[in-house]
Structure formats: structure tokens, C-alpha cells
N, C-alpha and C. Protein backbone atom coordinates (compact mmCIF):
# COMPACT_ATOMS: atom_id res chain seq x y z
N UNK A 1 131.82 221.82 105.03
CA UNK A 1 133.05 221.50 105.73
C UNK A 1 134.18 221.27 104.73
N UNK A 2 135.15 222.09 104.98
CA UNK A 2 136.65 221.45 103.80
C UNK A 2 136.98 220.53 104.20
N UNK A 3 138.08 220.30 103.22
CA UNK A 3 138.84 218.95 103.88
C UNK A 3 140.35 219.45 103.28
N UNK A 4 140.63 219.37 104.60
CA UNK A 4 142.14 219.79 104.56
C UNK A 4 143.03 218.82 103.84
N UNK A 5 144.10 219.32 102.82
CA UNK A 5 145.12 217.87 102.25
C UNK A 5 145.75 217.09 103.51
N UNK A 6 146.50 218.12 104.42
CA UNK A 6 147.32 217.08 105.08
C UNK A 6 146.39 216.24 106.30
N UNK A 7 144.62 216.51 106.15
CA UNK A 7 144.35 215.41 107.04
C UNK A 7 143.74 214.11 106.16
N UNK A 8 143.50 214.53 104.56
CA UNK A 8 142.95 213.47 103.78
C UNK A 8 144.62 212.66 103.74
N UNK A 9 145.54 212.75 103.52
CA UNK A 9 146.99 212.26 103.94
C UNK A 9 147.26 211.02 104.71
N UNK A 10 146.42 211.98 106.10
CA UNK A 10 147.39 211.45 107.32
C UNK A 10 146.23 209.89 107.46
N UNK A 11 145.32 210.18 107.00
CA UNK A 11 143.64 208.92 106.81
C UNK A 11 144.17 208.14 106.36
N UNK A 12 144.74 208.32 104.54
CA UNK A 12 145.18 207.49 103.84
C UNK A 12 146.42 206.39 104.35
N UNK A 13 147.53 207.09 105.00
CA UNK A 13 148.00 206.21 105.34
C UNK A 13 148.14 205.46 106.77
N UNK A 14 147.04 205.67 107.44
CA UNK A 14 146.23 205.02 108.48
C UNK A 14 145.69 203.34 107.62
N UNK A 15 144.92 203.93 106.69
CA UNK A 15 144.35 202.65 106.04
C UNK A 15 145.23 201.72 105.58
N UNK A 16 146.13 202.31 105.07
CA UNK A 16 147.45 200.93 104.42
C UNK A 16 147.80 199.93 105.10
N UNK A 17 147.82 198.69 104.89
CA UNK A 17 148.42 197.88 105.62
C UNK A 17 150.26 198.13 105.69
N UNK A 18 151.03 197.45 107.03
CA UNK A 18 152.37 198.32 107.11
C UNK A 18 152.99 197.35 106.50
N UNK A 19 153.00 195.71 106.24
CA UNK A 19 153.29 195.51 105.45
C UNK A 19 153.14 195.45 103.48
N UNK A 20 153.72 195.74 102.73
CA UNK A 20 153.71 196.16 101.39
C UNK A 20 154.26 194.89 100.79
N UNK A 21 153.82 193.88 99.87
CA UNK A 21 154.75 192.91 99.41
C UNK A 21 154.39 193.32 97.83
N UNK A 22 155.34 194.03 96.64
CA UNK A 22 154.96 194.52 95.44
C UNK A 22 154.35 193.17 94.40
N UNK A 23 154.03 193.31 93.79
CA UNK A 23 153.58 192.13 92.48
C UNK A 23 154.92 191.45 91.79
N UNK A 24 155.81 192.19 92.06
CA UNK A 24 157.37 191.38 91.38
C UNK A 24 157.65 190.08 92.63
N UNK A 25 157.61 190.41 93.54
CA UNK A 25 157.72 189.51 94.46
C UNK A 25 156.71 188.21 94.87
N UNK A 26 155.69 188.82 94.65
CA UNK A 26 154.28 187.54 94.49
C UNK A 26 154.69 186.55 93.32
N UNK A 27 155.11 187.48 92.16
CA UNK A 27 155.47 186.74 91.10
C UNK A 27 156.26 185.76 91.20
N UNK A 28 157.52 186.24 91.45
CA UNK A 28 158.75 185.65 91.74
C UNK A 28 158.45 183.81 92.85
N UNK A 29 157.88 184.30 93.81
CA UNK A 29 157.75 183.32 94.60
C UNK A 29 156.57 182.18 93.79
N UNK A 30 155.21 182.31 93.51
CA UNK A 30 154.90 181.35 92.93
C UNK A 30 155.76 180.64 92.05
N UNK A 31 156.36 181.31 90.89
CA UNK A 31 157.16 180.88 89.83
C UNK A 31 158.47 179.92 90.33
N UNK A 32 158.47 180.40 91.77
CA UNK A 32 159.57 179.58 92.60
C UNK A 32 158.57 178.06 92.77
N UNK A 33 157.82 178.13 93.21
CA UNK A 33 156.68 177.13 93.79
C UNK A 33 156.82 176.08 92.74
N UNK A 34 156.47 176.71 91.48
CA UNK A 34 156.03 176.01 90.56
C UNK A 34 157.49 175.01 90.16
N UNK A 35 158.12 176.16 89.59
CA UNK A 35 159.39 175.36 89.27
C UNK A 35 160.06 174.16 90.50
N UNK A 36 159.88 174.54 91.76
CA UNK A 36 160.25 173.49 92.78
C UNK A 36 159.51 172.15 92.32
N UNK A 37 158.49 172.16 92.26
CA UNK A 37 157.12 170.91 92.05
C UNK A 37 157.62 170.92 90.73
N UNK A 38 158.19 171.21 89.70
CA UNK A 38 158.41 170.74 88.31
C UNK A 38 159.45 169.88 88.61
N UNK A 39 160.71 170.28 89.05
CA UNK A 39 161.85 169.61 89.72
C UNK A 39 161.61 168.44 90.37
N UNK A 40 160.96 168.48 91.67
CA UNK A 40 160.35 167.24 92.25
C UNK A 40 159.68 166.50 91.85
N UNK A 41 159.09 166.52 90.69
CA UNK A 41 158.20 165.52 89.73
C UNK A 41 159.33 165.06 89.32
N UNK A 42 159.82 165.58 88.31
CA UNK A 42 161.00 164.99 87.26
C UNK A 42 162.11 164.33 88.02
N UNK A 43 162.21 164.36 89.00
CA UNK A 43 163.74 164.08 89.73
C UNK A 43 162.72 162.83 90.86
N UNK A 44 161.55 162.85 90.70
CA UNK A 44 161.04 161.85 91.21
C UNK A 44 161.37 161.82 92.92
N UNK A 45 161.56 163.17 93.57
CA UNK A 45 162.06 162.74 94.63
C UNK A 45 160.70 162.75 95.62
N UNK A 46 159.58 163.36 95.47
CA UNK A 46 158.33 163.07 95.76
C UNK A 46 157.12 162.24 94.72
N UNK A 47 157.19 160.57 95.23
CA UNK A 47 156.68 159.86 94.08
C UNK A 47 154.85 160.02 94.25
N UNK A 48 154.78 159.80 93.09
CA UNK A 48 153.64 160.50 92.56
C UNK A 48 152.33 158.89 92.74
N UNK A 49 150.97 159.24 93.23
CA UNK A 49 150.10 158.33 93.82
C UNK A 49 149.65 157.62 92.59
């Protein structure tokens, strides 16, 4: 049996999820996280147990 390109294609992007969030953006947001909780320590505005 062949396998045609445009139906190995049309599979592939069946499987993808439709949302895409790239690795610059994962990045970005932890590094947000972190730095927030660095801020809030130091500025003491969430006091610490």
C-alpha cells in the first residue's frame, strides 16, 4: 500500500494540538513568576511564615 504525501499531511496535522504556546513564551512567563515572588519577598508585601 503507498502512502500518499498529501494524506501523511492532512494525519499530521489532525494530531497537533490547535493551541501552540512556543518555548520563548513558557520562558518568558516563569521568569515573570519568579521575578514577581523575588519582588514580593523583598518588598515584604507577602510576609514570610
Amino acid at each position: 500500500m503507498k502512502i500518499i504525501p498529501e494524506q501523511s499531511t492532512g494525519l499530521m496535522e489532525q494530531a497537533r494540538p490547535r493551541i501552540r504556546v512556543d518555548k520563548g513564551a513558557y520562558c518568558f512567563f516563569f521568569l515573570g513568576v519568579f521575578l514577581a515572588a523575588f519582588i514580593f519577598h523583598f518588598t515584604n508585601l507577602i510576609p514570610a511564615f
